[in-house]
C-alpha atoms as a PDB file:
ATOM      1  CA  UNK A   1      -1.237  -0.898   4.963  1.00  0.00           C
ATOM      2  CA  UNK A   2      -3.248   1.126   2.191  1.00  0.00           C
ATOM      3  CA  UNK A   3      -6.007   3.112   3.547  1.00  0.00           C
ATOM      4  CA  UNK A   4      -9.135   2.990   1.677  1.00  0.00           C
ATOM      5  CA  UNK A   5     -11.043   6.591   1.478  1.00  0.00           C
ATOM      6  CA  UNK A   6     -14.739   6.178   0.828  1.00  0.00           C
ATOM      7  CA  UNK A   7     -14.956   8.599  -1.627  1.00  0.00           C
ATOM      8  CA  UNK A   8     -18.218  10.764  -2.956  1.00  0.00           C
ATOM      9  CA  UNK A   9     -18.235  10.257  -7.041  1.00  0.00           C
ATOM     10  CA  UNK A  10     -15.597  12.730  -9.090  1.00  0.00           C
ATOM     11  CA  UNK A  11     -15.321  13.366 -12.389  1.00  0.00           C
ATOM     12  CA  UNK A  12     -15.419  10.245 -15.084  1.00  0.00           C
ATOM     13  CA  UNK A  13     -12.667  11.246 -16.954  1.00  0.00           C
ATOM     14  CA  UNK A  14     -10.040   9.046 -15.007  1.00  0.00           C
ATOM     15  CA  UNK A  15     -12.120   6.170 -15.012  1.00  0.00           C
ATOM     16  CA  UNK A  16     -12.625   6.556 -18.620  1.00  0.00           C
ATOM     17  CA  UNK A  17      -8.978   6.584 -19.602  1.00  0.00           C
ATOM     18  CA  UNK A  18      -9.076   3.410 -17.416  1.00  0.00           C
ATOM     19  CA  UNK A  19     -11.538   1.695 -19.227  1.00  0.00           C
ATOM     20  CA  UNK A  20      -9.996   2.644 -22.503  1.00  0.00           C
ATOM     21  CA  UNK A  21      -6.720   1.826 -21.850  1.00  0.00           C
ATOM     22  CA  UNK A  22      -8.186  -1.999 -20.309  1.00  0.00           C
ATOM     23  CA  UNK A  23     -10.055  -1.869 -23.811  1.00  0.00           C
ATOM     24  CA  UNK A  24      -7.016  -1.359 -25.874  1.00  0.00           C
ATOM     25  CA  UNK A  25      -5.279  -3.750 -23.970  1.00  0.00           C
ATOM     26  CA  UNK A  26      -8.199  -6.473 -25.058  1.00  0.00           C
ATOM     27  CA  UNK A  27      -7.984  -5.399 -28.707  1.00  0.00           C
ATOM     28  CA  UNK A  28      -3.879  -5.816 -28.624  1.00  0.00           C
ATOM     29  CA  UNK A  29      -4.755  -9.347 -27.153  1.00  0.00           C
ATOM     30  CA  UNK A  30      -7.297  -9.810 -29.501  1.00  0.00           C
ATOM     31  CA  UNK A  31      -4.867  -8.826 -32.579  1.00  0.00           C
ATOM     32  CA  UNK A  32      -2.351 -10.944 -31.036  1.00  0.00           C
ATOM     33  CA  UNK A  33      -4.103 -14.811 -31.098  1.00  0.00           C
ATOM     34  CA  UNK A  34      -6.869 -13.935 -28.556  1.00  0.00           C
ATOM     35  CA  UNK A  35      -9.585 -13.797 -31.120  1.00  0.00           C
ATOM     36  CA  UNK A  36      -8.386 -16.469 -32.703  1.00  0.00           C
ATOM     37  CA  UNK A  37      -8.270 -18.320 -29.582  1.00  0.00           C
ATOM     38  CA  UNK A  38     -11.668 -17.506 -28.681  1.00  0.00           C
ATOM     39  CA  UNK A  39     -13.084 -19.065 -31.715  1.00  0.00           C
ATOM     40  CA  UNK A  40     -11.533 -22.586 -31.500  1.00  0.00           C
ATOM     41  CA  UNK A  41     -12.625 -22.574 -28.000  1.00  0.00           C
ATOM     42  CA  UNK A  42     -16.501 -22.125 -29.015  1.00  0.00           C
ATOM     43  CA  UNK A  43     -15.972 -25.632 -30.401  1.00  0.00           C
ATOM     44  CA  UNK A  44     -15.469 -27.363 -27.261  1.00  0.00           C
ATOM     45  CA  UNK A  45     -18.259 -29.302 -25.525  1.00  0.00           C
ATOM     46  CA  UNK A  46     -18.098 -28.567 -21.859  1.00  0.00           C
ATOM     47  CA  UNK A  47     -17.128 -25.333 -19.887  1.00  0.00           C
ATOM     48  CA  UNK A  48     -15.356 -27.325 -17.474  1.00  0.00           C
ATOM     49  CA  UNK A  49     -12.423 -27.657 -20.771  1.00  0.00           C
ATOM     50  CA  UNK A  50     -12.700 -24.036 -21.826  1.00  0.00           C
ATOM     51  CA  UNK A  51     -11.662 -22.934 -18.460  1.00  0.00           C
ATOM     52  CA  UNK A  52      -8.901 -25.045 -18.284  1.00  0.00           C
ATOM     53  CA  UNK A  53      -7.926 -23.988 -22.100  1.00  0.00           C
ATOM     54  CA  UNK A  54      -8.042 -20.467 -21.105  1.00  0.00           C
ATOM     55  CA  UNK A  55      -6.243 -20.861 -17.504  1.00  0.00           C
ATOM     56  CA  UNK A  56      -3.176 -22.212 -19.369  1.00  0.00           C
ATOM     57  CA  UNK A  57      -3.498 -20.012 -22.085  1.00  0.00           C
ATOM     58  CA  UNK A  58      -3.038 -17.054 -19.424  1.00  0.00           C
ATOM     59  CA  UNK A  59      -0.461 -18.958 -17.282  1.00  0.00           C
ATOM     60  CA  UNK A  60       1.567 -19.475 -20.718  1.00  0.00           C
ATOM     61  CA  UNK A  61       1.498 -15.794 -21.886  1.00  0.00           C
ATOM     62  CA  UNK A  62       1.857 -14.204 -18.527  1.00  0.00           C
ATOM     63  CA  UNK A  63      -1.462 -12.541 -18.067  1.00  0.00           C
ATOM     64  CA  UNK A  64      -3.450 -11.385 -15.059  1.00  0.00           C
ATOM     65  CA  UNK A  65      -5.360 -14.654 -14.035  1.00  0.00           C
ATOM     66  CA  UNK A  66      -8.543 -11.889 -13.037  1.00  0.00           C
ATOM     67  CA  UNK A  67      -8.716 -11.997 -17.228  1.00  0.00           C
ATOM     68  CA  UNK A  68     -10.709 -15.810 -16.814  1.00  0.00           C
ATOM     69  CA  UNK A  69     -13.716 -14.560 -16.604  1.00  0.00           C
ATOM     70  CA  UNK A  70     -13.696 -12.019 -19.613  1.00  0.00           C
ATOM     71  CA  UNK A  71     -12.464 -14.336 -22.100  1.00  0.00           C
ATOM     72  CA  UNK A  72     -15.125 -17.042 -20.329  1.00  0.00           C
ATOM     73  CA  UNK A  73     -17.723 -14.340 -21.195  1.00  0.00           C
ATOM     74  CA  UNK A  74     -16.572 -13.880 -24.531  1.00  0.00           C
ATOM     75  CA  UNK A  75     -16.522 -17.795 -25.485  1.00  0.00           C
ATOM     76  CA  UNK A  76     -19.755 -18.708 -24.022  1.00  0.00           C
ATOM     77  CA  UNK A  77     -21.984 -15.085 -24.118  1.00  0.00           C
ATOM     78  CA  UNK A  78     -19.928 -12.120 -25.406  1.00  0.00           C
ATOM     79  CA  UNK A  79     -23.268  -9.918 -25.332  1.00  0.00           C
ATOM     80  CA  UNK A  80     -22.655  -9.934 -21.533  1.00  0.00           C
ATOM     81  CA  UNK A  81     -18.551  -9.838 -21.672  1.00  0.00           C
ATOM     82  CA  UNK A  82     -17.250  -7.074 -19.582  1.00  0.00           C
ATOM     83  CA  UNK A  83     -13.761  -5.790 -19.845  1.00  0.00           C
ATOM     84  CA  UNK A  84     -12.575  -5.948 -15.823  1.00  0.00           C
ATOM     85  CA  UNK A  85     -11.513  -2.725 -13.511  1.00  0.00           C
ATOM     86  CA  UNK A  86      -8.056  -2.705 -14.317  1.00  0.00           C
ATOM     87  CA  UNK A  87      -5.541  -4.726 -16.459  1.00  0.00           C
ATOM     88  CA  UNK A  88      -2.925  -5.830 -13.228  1.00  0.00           C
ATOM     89  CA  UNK A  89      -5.513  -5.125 -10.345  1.00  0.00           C
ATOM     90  CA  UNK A  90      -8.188  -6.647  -9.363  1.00  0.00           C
ATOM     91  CA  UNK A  91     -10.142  -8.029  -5.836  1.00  0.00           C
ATOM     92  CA  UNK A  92     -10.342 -11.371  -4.713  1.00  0.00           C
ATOM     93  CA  UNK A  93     -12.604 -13.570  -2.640  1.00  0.00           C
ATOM     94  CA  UNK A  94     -11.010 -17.179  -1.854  1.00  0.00           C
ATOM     95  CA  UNK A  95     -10.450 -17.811  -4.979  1.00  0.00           C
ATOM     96  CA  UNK A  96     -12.775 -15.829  -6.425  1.00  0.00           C
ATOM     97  CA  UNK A  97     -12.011 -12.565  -8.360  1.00  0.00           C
ATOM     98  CA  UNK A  98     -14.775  -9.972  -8.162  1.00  0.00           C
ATOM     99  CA  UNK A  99     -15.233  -7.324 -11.148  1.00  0.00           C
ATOM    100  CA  UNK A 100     -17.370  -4.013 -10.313  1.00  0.00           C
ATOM    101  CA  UNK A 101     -19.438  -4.763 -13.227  1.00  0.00           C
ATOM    102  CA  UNK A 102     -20.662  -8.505 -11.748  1.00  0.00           C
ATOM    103  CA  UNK A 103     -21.031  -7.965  -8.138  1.00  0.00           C
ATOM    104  CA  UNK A 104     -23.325 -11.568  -7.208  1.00  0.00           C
ATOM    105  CA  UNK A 105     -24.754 -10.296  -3.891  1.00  0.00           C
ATOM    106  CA  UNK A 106     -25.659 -13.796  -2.699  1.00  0.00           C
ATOM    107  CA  UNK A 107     -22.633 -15.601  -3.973  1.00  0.00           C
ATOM    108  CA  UNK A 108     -20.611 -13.058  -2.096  1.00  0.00           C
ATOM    109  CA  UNK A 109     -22.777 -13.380   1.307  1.00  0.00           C
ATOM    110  CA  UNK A 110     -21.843 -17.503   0.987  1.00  0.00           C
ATOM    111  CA  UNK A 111     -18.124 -16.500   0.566  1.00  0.00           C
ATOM    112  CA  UNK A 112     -17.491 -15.292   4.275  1.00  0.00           C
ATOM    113  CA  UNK A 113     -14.796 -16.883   6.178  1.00  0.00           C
ATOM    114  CA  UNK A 114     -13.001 -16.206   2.983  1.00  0.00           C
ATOM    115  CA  UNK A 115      -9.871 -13.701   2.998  1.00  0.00           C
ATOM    116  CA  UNK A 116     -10.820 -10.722   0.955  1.00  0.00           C
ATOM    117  CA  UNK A 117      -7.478  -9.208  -0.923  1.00  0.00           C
ATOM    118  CA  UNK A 118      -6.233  -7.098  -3.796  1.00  0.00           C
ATOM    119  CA  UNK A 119      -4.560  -9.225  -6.268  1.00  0.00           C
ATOM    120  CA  UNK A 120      -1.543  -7.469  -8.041  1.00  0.00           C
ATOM    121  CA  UNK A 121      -0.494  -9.136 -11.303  1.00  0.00           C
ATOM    122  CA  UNK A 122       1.860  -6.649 -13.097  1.00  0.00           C
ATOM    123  CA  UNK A 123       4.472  -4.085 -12.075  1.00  0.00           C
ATOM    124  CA  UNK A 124       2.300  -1.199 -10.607  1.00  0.00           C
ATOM    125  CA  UNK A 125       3.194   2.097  -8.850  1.00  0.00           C
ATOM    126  CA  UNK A 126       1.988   2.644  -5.329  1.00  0.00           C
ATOM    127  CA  UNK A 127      -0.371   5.599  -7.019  1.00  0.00           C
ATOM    128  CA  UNK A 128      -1.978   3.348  -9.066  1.00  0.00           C
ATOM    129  CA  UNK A 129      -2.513   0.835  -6.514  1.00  0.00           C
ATOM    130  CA  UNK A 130      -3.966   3.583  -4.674  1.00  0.00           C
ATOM    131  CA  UNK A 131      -6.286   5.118  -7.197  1.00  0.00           C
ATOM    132  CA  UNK A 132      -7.693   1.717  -7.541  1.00  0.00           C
ATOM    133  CA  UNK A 133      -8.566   1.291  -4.001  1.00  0.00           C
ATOM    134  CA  UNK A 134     -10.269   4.736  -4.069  1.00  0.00           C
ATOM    135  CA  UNK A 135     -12.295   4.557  -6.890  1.00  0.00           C
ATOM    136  CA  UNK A 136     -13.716   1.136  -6.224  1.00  0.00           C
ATOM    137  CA  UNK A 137     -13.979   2.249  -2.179  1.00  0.00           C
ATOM    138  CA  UNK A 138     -17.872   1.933  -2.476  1.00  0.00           C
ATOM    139  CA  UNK A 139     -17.708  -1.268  -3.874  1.00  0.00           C
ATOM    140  CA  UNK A 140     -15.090  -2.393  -1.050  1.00  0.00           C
ATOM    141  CA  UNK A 141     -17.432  -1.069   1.512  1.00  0.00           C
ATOM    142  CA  UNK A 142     -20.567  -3.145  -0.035  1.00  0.00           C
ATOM    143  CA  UNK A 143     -18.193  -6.118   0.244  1.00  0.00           C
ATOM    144  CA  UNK A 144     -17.367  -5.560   3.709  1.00  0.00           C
ATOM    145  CA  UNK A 145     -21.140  -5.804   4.699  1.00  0.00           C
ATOM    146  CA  UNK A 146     -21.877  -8.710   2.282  1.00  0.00           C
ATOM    147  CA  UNK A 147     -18.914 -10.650   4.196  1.00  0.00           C
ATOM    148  CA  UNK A 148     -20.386  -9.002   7.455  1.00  0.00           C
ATOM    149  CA  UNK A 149     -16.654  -8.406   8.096  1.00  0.00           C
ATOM    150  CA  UNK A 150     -16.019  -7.521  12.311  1.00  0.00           C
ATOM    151  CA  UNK A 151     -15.186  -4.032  12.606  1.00  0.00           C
ATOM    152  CA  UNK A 152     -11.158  -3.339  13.865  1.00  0.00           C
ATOM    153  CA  UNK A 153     -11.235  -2.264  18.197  1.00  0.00           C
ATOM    154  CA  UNK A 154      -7.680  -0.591  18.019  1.00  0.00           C
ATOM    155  CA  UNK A 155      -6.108  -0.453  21.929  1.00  0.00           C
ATOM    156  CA  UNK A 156      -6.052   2.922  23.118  1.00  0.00           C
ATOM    157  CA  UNK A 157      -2.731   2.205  24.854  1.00  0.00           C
ATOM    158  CA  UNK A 158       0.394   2.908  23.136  1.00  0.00           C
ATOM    159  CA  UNK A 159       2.446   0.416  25.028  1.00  0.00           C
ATOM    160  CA  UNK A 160       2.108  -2.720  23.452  1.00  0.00           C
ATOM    161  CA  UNK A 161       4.480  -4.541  26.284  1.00  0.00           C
ATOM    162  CA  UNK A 162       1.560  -3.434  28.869  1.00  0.00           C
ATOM    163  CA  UNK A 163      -1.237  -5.415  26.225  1.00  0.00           C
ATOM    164  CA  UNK A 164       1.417  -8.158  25.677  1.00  0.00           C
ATOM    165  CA  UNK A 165       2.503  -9.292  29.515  1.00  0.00           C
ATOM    166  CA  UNK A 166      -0.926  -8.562  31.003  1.00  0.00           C
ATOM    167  CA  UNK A 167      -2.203 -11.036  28.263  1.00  0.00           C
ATOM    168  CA  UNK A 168       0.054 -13.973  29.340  1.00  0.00           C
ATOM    169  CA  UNK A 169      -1.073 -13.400  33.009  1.00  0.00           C
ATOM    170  CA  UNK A 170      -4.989 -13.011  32.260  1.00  0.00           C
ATOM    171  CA  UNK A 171      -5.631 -16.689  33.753  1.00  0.00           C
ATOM    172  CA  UNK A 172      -2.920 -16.610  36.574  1.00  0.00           C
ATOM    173  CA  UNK A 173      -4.815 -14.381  39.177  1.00  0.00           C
ATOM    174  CA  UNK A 174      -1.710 -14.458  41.710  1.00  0.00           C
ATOM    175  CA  UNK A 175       0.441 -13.047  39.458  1.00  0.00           C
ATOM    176  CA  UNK A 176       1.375  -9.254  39.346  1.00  0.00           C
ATOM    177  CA  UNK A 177       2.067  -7.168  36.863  1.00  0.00           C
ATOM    178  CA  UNK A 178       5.175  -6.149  38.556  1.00  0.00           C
ATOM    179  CA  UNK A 179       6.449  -9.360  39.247  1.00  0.00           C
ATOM    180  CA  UNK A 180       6.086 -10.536  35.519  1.00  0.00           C
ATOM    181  CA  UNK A 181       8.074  -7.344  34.091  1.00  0.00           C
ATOM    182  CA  UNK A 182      10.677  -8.139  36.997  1.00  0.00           C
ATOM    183  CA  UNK A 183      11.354 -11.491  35.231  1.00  0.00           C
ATOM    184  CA  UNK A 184      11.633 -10.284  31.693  1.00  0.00           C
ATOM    185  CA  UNK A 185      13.934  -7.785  33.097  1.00  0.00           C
ATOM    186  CA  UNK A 186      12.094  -4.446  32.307  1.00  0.00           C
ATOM    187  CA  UNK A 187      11.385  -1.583  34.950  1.00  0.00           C
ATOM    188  CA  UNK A 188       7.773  -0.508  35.736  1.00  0.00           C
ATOM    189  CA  UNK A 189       6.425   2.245  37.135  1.00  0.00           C
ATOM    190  CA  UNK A 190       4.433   1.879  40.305  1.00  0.00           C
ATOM    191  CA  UNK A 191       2.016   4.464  39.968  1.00  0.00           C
ATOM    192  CA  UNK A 192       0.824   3.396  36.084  1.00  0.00           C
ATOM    193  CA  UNK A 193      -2.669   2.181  36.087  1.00  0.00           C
ATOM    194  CA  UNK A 194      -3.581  -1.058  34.310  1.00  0.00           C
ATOM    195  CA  UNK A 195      -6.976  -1.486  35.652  1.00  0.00           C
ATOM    196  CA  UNK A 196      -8.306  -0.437  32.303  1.00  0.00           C
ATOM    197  CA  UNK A 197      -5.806  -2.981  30.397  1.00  0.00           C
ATOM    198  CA  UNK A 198      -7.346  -5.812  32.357  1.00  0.00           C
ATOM    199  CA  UNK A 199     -10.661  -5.130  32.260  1.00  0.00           C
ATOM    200  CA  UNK A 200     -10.305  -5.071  28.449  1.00  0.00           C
ATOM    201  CA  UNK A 201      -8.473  -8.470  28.175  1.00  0.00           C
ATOM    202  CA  UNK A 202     -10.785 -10.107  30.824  1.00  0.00           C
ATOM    203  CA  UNK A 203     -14.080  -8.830  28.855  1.00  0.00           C
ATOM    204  CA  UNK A 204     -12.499  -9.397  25.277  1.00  0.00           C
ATOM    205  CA  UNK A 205     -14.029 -12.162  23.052  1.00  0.00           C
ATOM    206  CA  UNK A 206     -11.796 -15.873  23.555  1.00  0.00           C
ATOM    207  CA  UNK A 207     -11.067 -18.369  20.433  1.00  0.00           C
ATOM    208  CA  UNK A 208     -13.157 -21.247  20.141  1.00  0.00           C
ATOM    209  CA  UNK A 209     -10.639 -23.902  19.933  1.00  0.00           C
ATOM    210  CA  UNK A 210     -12.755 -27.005  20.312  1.00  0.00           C
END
């Protein structure tokens, strides 16, 4: 797992060789049938059909699918087109990508229940993956709160057989500890303490499975 540091603002100058390099990467697509593209699309009637022209056109020539919206912008209302984060990273919402530049507060607050991810959609290295997580760390933290996302209890325990076995005998009162770690075959200690493991597993929150 990546760890996400919430980071006060440094110096522009990386994010500007971002933005110019995403930039150049528009004008090589533009040079290369983009534009082009773009145009002939302004002709159809519906946006429902310039979605799916430009969802094909990005499946067929292998680009990052986080591109829709740009090119979307750039059909229907370039004054507003945005170039997005990164050219093979982006953040995702369901199925919804989510640039820095077009955060939708509200439409993000009726997204939770959603799984909230990075998408990857080129070869990256792990530094870049992680400079990309870093500089956008405010805007991850925004999202958390907008998806009122539940905050992570880790166990304090390190034995994860302790968590495991008590678990399976929560609801079967007669039950000891040391008779269930006699039947998997493992030895236990007598004078260890799980008083504090079973409190935590009898107060934790159950699944509604109804």
């Amino acid at each position: 797992m990546i760890m996400v540091k919430k980071l006060k603002k440094k110096s522009n100058q990386r994010e500007d060789t971002i933005e110019l390099r995403v930039r150049n990467k528009l004008l090589y697509y533009m040079i290369n049938g983009l534009g082009s593209f773009i145009q002939n699309l302004r002709q159809e009637k519906t946006i429902k059909n310039i979605g799916k022209k430009i969802y094909l056109m990005l499946k067929k020539n292998n680009i990052p699918f986080h591109w829709h919206e740009v090119i979307t912008n750039y059909v229907v209302n370039p004054q507003k087109a945005k170039n997005p984060d990164h050219e093979y990273l982006t953040l995702k919402i369901g199925n919804h990508y989510i640039q820095s530049s077009s955060v939708d507060e509200e439409k993000i607050r009726k997204l939770k229940g959603n799984e909230f991810s990075i998408v990857i959609g080129g070869k990256v290295s792990k530094t870049e993956i992680k400079e990309f997580l870093d500089r956008h760390s405010e805007l991850i933290y925004k999202l958390y709160d907008l998806l009122d996302l539940q905050e992570t209890n880790y166990l304090g325990d390190p034995s994860f057989d302790e968590h495991f076995l008590t678990t399976l005998v929560k609801d079967k009162q007669n039950i000891t500890l040391k008779e269930v770690f006699e039947f998997v075959g493992e030895d236990i200690d007598d004078s260890i303490d799980y008083s504090r493991t079973r409190g935590r597993i009898r107060n934790s929150k159950k699944l509604d499975i109804s």
